[in-house]
C-alpha atoms as a PDB file:
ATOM      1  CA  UNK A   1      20.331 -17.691 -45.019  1.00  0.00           C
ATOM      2  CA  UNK A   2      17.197 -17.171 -46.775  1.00  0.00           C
ATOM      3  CA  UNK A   3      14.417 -15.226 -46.279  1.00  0.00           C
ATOM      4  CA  UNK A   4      10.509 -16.577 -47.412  1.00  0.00           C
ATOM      5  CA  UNK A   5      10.330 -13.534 -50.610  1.00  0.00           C
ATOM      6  CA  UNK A   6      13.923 -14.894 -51.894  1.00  0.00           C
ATOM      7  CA  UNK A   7      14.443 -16.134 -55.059  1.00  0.00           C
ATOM      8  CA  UNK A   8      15.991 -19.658 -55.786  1.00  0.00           C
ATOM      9  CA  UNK A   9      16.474 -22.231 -58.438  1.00  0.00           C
ATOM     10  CA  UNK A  10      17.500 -25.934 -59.012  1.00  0.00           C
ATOM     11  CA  UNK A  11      20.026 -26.621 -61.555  1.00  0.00           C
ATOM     12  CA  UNK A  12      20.458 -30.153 -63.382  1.00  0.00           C
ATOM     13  CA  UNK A  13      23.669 -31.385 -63.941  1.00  0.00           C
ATOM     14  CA  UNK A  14      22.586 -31.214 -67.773  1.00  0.00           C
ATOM     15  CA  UNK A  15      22.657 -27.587 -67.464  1.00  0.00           C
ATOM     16  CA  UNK A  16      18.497 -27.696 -67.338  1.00  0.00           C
ATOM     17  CA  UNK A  17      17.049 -24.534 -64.979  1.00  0.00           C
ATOM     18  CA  UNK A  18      14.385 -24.129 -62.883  1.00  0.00           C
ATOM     19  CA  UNK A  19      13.604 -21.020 -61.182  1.00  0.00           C
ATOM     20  CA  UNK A  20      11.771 -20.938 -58.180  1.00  0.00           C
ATOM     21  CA  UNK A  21      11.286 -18.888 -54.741  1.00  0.00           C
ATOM     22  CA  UNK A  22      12.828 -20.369 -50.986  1.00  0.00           C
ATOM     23  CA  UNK A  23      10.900 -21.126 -48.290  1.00  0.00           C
ATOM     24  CA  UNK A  24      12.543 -20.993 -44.982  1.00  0.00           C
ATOM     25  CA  UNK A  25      16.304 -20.729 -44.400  1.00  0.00           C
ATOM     26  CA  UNK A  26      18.425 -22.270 -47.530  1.00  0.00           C
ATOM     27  CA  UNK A  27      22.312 -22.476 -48.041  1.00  0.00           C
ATOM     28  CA  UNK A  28      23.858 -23.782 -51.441  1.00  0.00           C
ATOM     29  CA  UNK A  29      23.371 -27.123 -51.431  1.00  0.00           C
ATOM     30  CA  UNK A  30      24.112 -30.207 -53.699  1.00  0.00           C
ATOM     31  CA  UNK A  31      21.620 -33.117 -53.805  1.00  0.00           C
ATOM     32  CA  UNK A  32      20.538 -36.065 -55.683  1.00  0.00           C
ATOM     33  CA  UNK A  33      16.927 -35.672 -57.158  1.00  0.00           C
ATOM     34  CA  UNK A  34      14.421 -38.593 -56.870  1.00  0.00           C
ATOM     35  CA  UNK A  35      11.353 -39.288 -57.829  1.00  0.00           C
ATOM     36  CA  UNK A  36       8.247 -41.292 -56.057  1.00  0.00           C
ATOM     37  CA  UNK A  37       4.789 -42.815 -57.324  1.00  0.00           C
ATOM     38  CA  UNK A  38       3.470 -43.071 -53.908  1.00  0.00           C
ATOM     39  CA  UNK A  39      -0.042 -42.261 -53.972  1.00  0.00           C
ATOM     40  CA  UNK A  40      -0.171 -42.259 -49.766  1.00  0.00           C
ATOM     41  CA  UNK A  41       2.477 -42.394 -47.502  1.00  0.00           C
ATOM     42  CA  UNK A  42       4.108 -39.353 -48.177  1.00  0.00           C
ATOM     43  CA  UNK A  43       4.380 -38.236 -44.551  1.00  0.00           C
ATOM     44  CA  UNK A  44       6.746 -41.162 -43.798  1.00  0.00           C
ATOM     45  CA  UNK A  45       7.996 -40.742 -47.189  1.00  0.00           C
ATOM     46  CA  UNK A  46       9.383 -37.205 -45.870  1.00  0.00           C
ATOM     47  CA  UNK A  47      10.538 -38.628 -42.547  1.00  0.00           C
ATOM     48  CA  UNK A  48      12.060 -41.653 -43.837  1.00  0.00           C
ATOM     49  CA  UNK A  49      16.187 -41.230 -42.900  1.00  0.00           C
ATOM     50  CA  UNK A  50      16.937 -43.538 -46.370  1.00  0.00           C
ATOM     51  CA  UNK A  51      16.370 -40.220 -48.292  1.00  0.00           C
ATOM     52  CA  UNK A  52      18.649 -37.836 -46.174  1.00  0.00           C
ATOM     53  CA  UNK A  53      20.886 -36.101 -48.619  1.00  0.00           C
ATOM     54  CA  UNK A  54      18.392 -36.207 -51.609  1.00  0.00           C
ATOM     55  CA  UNK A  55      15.497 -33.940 -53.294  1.00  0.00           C
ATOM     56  CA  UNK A  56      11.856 -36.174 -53.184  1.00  0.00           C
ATOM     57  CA  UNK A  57       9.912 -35.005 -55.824  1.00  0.00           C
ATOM     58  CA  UNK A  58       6.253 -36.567 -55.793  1.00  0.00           C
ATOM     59  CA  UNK A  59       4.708 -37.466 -58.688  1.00  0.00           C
ATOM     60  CA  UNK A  60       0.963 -37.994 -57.498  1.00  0.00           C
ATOM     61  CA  UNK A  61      -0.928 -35.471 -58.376  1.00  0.00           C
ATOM     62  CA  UNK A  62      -3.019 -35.572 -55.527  1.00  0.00           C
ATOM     63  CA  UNK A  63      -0.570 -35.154 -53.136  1.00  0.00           C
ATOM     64  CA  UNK A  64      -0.441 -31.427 -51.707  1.00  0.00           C
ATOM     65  CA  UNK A  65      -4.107 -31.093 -52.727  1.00  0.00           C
END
């Protein structure tokens, strides 16, 4: 299990890297990495069950803000 100051990172299956740091508790895992446009929505977005399994990456820049 993770802890919040541990460091993390997303590898592509082109051998691409990303390093990062985990939030929360994290194990290994393997996932499929989509993207979405969505410019609202994105709480049902995260709740929606037809992305179980994958990584959503928004690409709206105003999200978060």
């Amino acid at each position: 299990m993770a802890t919040l100051s541990q460091k993390g990172f997303l590898l592509l299956e082109d051998g691409t890297l990303f390093h990062g740091r985990l939030v929360g508790p994290a194990e290994p895992t393997v996932a499929e990495v989509v993207f979405t446009t969505n410019m609202t929505g994105y709480q049902e977005t995260f709740s929606d069950p037809s992305f179980r399994g994958q990584i959503v990456v928004m690409t709206a820049p105003q999200i978060g803000n």
